[in-house]
PDB file of N, CA and C in Angstrom:
ATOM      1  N   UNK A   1      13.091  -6.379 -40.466  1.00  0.00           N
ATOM      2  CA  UNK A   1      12.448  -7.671 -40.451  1.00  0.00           C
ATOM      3  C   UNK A   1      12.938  -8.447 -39.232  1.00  0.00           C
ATOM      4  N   UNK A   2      12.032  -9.156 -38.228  1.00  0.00           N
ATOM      5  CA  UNK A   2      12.063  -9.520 -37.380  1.00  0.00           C
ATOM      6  C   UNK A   2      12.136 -11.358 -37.358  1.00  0.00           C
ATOM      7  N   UNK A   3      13.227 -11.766 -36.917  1.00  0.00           N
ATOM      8  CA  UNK A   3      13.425 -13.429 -37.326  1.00  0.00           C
ATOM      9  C   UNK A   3      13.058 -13.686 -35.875  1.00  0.00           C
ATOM     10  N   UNK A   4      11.892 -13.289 -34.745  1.00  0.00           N
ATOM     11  CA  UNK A   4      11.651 -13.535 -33.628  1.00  0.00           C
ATOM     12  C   UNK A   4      12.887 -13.828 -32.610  1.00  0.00           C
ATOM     13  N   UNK A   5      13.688 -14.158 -32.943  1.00  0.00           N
ATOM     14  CA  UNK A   5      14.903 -13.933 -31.834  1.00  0.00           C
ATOM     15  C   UNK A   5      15.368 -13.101 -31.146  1.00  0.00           C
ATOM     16  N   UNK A   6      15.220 -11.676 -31.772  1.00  0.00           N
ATOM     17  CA  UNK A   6      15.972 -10.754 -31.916  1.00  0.00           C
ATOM     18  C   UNK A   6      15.362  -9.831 -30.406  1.00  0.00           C
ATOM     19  N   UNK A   7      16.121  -9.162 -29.569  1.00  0.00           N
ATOM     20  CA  UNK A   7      15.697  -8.656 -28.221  1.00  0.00           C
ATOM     21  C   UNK A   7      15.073  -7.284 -28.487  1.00  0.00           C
ATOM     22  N   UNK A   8      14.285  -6.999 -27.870  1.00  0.00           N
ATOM     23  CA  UNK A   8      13.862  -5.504 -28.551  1.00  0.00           C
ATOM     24  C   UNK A   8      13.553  -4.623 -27.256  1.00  0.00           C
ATOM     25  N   UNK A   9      13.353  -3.519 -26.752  1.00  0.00           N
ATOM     26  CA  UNK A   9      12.889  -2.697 -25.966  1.00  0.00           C
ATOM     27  C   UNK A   9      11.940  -3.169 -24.905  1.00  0.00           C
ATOM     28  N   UNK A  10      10.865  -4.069 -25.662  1.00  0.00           N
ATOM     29  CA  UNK A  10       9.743  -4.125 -24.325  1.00  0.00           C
ATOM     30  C   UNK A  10      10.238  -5.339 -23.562  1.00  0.00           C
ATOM     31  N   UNK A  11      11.397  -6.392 -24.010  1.00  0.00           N
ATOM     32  CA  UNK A  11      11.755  -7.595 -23.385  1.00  0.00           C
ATOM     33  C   UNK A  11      12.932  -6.710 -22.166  1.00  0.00           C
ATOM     34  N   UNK A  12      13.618  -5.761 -22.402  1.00  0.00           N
ATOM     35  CA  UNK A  12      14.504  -5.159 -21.700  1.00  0.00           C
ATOM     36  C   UNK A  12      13.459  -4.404 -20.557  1.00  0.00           C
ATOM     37  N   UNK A  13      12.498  -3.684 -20.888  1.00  0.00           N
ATOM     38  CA  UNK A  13      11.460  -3.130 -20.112  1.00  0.00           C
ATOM     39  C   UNK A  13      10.571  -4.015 -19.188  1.00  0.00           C
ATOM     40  N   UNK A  14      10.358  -5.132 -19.939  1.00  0.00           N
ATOM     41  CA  UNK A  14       9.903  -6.191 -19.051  1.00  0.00           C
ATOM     42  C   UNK A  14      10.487  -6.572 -17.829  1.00  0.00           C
ATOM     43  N   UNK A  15      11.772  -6.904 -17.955  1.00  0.00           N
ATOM     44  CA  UNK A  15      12.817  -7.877 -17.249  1.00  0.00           C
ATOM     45  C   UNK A  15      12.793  -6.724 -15.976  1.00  0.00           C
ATOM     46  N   UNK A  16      12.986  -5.237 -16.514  1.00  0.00           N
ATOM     47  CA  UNK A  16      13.195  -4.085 -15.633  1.00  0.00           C
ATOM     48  C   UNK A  16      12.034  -4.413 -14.969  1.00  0.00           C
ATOM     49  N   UNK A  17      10.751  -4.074 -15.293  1.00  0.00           N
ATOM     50  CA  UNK A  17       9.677  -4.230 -14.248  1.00  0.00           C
ATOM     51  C   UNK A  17       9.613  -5.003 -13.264  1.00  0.00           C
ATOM     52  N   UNK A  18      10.065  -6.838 -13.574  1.00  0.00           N
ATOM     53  CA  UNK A  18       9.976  -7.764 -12.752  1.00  0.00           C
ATOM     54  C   UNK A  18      10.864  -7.612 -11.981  1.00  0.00           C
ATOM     55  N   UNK A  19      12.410  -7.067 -11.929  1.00  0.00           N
ATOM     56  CA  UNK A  19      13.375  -6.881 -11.027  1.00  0.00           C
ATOM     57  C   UNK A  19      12.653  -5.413 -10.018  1.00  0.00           C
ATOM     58  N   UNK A  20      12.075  -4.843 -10.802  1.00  0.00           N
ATOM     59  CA  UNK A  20      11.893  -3.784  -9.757  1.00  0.00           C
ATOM     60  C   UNK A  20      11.226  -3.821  -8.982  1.00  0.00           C
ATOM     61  N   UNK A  21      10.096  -4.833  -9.450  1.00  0.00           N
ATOM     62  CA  UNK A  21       9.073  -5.603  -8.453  1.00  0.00           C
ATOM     63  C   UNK A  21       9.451  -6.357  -7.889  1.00  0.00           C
ATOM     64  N   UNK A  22      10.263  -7.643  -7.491  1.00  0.00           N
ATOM     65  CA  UNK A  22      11.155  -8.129  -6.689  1.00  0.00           C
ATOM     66  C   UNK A  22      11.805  -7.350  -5.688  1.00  0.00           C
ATOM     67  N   UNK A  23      12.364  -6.205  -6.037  1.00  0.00           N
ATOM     68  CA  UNK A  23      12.820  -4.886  -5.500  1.00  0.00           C
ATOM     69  C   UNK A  23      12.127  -4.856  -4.169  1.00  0.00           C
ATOM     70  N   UNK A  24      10.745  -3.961  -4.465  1.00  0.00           N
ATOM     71  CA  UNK A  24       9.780  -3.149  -3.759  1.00  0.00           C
ATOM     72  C   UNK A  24       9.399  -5.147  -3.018  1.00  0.00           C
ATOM     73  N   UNK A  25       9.296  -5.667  -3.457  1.00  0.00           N
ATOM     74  CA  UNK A  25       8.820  -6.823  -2.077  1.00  0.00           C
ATOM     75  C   UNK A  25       9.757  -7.578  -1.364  1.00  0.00           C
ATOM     76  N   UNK A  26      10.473  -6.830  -2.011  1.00  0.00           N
ATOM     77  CA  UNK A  26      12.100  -7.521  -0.878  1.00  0.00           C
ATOM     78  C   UNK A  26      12.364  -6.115   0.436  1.00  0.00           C
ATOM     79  N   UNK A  27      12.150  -5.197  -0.234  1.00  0.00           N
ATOM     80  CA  UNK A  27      12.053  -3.852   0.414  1.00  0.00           C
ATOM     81  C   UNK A  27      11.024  -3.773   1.550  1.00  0.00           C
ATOM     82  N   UNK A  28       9.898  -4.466   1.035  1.00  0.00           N
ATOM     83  CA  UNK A  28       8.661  -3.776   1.971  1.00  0.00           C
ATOM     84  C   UNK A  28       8.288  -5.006   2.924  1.00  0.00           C
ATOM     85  N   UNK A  29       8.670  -6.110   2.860  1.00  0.00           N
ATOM     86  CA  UNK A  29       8.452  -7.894   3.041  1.00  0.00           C
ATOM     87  C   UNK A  29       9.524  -7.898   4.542  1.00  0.00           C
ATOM     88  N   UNK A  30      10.768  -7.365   4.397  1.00  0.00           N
ATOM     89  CA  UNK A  30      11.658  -8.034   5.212  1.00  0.00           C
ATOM     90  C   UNK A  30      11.972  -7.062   6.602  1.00  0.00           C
ATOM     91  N   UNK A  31      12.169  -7.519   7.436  1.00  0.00           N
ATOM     92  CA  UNK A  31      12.735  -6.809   8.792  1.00  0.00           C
ATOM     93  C   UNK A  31      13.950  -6.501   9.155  1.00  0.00           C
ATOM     94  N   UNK A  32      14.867  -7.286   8.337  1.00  0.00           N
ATOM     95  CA  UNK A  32      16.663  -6.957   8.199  1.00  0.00           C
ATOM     96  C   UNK A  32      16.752  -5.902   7.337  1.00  0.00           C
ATOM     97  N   UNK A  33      17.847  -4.989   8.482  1.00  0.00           N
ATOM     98  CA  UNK A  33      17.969  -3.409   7.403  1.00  0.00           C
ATOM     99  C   UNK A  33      18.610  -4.181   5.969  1.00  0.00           C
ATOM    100  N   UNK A  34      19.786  -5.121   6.061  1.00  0.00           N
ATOM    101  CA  UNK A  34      20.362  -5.484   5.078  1.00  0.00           C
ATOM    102  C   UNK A  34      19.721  -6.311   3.506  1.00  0.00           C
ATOM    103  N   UNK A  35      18.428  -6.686   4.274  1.00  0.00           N
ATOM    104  CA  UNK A  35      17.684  -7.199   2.929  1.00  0.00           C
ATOM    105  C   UNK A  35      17.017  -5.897   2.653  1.00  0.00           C
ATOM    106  N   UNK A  36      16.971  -5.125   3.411  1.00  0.00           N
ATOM    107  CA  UNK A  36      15.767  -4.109   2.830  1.00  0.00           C
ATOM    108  C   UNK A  36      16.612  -3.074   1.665  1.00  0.00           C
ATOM    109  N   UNK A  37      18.227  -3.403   2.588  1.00  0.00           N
ATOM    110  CA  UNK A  37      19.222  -2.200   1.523  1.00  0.00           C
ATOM    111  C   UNK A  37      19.247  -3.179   0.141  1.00  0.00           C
ATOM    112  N   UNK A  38      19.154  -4.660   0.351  1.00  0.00           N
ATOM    113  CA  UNK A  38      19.550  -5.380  -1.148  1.00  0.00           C
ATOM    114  C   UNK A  38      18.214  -4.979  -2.116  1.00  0.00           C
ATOM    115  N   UNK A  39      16.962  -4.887  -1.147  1.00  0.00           N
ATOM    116  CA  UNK A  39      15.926  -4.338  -2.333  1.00  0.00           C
ATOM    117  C   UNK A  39      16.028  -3.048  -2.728  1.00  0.00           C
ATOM    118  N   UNK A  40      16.627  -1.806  -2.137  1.00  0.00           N
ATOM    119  CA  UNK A  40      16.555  -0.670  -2.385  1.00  0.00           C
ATOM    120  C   UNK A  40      17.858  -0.889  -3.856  1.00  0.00           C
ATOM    121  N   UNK A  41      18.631  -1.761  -3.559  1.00  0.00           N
ATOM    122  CA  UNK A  41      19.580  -2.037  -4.589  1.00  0.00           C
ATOM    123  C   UNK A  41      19.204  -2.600  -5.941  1.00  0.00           C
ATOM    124  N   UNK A  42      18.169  -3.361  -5.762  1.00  0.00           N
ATOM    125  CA  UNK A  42      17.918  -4.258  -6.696  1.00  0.00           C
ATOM    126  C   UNK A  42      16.681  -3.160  -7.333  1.00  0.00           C
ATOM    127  N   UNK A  43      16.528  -1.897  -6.760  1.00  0.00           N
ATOM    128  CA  UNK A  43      15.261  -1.456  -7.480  1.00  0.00           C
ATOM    129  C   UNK A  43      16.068  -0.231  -8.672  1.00  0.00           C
ATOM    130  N   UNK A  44      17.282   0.221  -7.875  1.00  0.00           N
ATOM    131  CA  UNK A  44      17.942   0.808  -8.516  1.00  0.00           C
ATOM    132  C   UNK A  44      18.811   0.354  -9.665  1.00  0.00           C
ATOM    133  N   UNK A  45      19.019  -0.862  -9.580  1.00  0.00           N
ATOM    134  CA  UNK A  45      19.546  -1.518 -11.192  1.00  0.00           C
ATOM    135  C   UNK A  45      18.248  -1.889 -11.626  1.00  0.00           C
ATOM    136  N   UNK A  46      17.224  -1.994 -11.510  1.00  0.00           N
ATOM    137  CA  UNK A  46      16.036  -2.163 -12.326  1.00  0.00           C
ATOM    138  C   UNK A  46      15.910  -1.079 -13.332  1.00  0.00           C
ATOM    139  N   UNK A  47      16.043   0.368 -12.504  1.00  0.00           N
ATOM    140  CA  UNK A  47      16.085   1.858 -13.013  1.00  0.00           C
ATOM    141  C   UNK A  47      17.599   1.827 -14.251  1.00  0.00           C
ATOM    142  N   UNK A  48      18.365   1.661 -13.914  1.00  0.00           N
ATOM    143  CA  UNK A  48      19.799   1.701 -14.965  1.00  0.00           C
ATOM    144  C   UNK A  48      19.513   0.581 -15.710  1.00  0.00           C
ATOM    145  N   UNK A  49      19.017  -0.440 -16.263  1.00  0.00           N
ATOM    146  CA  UNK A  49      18.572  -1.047 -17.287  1.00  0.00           C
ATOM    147  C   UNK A  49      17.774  -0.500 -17.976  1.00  0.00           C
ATOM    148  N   UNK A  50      16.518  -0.165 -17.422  1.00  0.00           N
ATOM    149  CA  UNK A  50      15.354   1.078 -18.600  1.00  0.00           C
ATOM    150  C   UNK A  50      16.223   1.932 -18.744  1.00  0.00           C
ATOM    151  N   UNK A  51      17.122   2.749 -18.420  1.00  0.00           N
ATOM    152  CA  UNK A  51      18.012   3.485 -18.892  1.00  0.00           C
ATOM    153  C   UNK A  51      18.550   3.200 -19.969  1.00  0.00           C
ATOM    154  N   UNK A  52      19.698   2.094 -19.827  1.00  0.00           N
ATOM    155  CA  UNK A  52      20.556   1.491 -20.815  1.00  0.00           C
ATOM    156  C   UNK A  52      19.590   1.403 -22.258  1.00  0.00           C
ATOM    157  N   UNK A  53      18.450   0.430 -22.074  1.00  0.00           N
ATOM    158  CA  UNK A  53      17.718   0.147 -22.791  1.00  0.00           C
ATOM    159  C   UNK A  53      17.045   1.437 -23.544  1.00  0.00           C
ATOM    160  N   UNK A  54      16.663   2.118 -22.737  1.00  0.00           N
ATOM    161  CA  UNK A  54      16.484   3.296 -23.717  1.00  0.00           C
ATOM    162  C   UNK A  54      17.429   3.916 -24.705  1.00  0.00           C
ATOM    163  N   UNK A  55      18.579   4.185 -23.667  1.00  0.00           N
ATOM    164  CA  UNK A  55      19.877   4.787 -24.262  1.00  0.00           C
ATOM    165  C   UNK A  55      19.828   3.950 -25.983  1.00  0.00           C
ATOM    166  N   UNK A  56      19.768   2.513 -25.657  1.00  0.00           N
ATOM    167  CA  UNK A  56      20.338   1.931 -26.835  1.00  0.00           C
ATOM    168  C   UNK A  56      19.162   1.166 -28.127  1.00  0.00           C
ATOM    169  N   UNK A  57      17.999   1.459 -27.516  1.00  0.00           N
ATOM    170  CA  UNK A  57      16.995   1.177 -28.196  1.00  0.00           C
ATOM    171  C   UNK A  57      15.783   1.678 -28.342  1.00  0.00           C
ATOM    172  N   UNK A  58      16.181   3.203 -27.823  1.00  0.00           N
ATOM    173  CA  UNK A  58      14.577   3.922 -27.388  1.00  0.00           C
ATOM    174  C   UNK A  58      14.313   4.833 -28.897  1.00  0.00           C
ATOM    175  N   UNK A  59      14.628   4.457 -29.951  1.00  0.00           N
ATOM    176  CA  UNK A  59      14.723   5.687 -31.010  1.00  0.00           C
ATOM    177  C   UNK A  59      15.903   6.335 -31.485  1.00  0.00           C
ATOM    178  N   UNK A  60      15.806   7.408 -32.394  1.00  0.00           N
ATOM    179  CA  UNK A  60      16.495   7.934 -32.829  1.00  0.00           C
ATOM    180  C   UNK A  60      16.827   9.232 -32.347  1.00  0.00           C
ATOM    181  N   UNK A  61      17.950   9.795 -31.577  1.00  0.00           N
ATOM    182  CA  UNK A  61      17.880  10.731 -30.197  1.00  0.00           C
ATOM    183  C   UNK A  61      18.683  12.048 -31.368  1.00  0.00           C
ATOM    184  N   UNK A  62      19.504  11.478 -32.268  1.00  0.00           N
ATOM    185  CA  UNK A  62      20.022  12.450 -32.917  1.00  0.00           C
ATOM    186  C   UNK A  62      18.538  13.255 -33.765  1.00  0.00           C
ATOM    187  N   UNK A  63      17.987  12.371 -34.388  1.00  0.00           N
ATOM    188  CA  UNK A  63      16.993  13.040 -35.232  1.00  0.00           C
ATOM    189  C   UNK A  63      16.128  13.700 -34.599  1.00  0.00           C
ATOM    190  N   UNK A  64      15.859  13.874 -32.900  1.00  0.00           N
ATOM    191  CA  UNK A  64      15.432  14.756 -32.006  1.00  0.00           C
ATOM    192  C   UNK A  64      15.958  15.533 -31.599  1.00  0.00           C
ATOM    193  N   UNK A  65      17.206  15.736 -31.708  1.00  0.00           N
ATOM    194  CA  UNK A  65      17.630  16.615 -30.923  1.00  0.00           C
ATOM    195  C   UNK A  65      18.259  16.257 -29.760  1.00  0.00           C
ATOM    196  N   UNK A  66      18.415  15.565 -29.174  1.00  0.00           N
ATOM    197  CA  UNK A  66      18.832  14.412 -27.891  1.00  0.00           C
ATOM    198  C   UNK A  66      20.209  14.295 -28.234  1.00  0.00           C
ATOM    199  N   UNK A  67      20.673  14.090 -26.871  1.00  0.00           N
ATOM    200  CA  UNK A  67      22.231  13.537 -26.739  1.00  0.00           C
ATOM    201  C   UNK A  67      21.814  11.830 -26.464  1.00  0.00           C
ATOM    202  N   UNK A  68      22.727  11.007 -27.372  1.00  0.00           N
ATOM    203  CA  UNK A  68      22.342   9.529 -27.458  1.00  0.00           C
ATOM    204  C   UNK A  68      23.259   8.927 -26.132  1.00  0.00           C
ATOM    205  N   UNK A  69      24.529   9.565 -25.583  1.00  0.00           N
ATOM    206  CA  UNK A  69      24.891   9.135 -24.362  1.00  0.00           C
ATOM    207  C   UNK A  69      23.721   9.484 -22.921  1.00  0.00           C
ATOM    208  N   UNK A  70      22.929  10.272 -23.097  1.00  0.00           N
ATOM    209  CA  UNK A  70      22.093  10.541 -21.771  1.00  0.00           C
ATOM    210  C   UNK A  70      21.564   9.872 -21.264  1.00  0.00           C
ATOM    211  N   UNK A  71      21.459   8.414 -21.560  1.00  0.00           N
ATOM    212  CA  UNK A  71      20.831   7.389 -20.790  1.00  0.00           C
ATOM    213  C   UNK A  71      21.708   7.177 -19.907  1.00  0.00           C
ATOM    214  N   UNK A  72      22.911   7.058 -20.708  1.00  0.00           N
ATOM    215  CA  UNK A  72      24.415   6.201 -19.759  1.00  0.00           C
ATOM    216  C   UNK A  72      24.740   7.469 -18.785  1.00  0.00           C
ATOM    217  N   UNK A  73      24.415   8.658 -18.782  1.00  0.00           N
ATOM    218  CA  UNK A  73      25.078   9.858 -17.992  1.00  0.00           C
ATOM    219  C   UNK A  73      24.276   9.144 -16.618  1.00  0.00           C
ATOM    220  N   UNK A  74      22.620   8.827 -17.374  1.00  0.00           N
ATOM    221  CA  UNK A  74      21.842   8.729 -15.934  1.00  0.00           C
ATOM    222  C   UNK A  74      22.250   7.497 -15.473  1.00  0.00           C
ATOM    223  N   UNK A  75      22.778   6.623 -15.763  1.00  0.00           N
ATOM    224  CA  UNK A  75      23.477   5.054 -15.075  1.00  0.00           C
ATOM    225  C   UNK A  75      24.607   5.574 -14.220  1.00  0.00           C
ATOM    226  N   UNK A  76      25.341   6.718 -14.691  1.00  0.00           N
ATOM    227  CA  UNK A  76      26.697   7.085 -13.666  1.00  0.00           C
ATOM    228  C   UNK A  76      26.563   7.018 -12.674  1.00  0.00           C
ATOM    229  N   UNK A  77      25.534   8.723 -13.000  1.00  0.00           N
ATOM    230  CA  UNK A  77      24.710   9.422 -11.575  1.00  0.00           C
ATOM    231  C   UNK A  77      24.009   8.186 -11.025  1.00  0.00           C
ATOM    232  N   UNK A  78      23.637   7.567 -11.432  1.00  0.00           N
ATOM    233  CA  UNK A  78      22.362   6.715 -10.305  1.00  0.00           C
ATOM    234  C   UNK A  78      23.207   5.385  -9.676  1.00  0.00           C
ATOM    235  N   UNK A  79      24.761   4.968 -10.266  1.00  0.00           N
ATOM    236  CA  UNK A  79      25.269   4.020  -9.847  1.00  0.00           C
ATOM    237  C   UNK A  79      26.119   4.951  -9.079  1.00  0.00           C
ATOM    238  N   UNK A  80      26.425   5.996  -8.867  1.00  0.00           N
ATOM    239  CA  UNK A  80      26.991   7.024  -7.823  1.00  0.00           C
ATOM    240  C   UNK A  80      26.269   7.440  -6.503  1.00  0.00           C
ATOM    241  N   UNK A  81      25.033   7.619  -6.870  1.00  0.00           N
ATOM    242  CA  UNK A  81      24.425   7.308  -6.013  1.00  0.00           C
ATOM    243  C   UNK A  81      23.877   6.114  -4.759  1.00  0.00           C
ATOM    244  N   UNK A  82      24.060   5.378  -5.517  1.00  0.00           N
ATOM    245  CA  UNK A  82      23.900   4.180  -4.964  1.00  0.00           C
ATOM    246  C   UNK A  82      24.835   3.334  -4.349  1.00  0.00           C
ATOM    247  N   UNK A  83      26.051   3.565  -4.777  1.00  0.00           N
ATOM    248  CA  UNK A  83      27.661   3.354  -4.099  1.00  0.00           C
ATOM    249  C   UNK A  83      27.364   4.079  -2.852  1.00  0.00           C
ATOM    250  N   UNK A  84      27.022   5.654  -2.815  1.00  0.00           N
ATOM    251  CA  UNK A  84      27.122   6.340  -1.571  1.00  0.00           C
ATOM    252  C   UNK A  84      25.996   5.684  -0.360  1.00  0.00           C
ATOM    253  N   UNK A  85      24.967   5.527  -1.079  1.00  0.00           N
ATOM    254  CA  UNK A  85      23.879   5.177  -0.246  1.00  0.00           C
ATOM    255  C   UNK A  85      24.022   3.551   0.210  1.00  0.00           C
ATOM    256  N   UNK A  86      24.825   2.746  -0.689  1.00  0.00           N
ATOM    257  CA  UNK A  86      25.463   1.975   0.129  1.00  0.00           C
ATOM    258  C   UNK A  86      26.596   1.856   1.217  1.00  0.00           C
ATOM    259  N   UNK A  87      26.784   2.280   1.046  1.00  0.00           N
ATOM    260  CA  UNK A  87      28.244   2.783   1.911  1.00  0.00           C
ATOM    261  C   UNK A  87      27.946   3.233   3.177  1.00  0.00           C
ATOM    262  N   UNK A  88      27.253   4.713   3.460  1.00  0.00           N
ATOM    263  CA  UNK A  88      26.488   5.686   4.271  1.00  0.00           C
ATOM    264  C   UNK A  88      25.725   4.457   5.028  1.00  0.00           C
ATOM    265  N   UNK A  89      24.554   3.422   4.592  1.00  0.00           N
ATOM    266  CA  UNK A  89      23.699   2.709   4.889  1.00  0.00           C
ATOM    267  C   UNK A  89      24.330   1.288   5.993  1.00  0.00           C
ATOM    268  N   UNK A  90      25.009   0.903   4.876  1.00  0.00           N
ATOM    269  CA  UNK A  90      26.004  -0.021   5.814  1.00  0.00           C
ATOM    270  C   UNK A  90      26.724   0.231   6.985  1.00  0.00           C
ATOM    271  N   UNK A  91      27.349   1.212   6.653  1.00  0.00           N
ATOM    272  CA  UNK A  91      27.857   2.057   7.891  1.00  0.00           C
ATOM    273  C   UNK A  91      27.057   2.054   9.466  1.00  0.00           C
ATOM    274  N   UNK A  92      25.844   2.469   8.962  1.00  0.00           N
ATOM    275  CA  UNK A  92      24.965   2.628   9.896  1.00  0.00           C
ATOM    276  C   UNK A  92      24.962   1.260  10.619  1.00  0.00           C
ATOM    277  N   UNK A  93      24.233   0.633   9.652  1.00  0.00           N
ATOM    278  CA  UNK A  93      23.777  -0.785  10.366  1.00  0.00           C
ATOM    279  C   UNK A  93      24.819  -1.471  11.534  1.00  0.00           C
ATOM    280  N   UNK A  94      26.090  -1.279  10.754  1.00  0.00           N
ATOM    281  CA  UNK A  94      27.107  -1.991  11.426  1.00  0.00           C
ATOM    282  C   UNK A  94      27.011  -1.043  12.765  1.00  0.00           C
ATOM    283  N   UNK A  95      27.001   0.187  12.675  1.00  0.00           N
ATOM    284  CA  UNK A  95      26.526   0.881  14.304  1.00  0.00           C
ATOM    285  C   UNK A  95      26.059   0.394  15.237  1.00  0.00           C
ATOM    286  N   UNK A  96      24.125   0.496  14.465  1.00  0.00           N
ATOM    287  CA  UNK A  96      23.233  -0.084  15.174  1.00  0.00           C
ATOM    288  C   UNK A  96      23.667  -1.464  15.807  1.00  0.00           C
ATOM    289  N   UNK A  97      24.086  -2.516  14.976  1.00  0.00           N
ATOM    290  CA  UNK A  97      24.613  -4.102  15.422  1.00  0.00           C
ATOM    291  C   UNK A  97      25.159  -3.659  16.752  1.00  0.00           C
ATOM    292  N   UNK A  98      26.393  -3.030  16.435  1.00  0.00           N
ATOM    293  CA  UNK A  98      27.269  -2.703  17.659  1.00  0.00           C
ATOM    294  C   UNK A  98      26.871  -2.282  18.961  1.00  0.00           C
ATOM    295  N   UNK A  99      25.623  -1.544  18.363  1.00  0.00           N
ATOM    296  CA  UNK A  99      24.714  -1.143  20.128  1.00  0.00           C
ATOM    297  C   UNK A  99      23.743  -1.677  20.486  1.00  0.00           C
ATOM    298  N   UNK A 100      23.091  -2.288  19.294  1.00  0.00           N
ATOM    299  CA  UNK A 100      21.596  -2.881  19.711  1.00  0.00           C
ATOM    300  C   UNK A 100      21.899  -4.849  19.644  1.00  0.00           C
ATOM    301  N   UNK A 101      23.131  -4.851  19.016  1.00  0.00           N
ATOM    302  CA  UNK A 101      23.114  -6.346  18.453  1.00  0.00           C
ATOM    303  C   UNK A 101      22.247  -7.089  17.804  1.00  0.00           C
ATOM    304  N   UNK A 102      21.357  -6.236  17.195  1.00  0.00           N
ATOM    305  CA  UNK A 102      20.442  -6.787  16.338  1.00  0.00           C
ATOM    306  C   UNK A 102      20.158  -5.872  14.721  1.00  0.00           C
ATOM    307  N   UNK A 103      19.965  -6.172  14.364  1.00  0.00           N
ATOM    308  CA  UNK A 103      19.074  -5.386  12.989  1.00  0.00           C
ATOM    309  C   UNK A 103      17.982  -5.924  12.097  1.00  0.00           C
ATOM    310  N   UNK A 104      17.285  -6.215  13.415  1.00  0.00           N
ATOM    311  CA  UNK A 104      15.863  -6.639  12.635  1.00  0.00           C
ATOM    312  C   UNK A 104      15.422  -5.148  13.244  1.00  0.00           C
ATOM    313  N   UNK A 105      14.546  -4.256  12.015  1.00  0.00           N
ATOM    314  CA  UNK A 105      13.917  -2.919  11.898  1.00  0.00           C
ATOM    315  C   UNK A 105      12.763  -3.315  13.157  1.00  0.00           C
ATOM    316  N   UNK A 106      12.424  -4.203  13.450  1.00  0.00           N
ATOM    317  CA  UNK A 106      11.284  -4.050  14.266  1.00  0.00           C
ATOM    318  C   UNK A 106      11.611  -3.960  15.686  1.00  0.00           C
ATOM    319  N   UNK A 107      12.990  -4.216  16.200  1.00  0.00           N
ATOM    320  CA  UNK A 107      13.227  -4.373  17.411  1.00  0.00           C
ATOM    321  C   UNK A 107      14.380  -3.314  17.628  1.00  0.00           C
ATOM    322  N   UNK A 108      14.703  -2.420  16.474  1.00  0.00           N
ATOM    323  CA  UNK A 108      15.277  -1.017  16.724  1.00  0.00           C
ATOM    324  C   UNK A 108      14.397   0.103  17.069  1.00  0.00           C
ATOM    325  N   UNK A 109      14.978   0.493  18.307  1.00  0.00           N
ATOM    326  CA  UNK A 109      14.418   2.398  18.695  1.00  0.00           C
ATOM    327  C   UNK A 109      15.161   2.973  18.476  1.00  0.00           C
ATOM    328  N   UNK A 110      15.065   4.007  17.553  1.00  0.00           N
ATOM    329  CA  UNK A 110      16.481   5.111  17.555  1.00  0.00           C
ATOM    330  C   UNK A 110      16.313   6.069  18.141  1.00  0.00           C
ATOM    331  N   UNK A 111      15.212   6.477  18.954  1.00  0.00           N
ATOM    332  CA  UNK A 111      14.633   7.419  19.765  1.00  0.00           C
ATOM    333  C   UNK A 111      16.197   7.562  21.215  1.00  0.00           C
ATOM    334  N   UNK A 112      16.560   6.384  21.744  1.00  0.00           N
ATOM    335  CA  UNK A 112      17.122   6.101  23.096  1.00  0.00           C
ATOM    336  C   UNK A 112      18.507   5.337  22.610  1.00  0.00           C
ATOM    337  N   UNK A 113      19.357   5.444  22.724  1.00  0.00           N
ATOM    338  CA  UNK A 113      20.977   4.578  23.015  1.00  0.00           C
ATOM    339  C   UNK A 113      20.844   4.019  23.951  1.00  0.00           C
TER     340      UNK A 113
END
């Protein structure tokens, strides 16, 4: 029984969509590598919330057959991922700065040093 307060799956799924969409137009909108890495960031915690949310409200995983931690395995991997690809990414930029003094994507050639 539902006293309308109560948070359920599609409000967690929701919230995910709108962050992930924020994501993709922060991603595709901006000319700084560094906003474009905060949307590639912000699309990937969009992804580890539908995770979580599944993990913890998607059904009954035992009565399938399912391991009920496998949502959270995929939050590790995908926040492991995303540590590296931050890291690796930043790295770069701070390069590029160093040679081009800029990092707006539109006024980098990586063709020429």
């Amino acid at each position: 029984m539902s006293d309308g307060l109560s948070v359920e799956l599609a409000h967690y799924l929701s919230v995910s969509g709108i962050i992930f969409g924020i994501g993709i137009a922060v991603a595709l909108s901006k000319r700084n590598a560094i906003a474009v890495l905060m949307g590639i960031e912000l699309m990937l915690n969009a992804v580890n919330l539908a995770f979580i949310a599944f993990a913890r409200l998607g059904g009954n995983f035992e009565a399938a057959g399912g391991d009920p931690l496998a949502g959270h395995v995929f939050v590790v991997f995908v926040l492991t991922v995303a540590a590296a690809e931050a890291a690796v990414a930043l790295a770069l930029a701070v390069l590029v700065y160093r040679r081009r003094e800029t990092v707006d994507l539109d006024r980098i050639t990586l063709m020429r040093w």
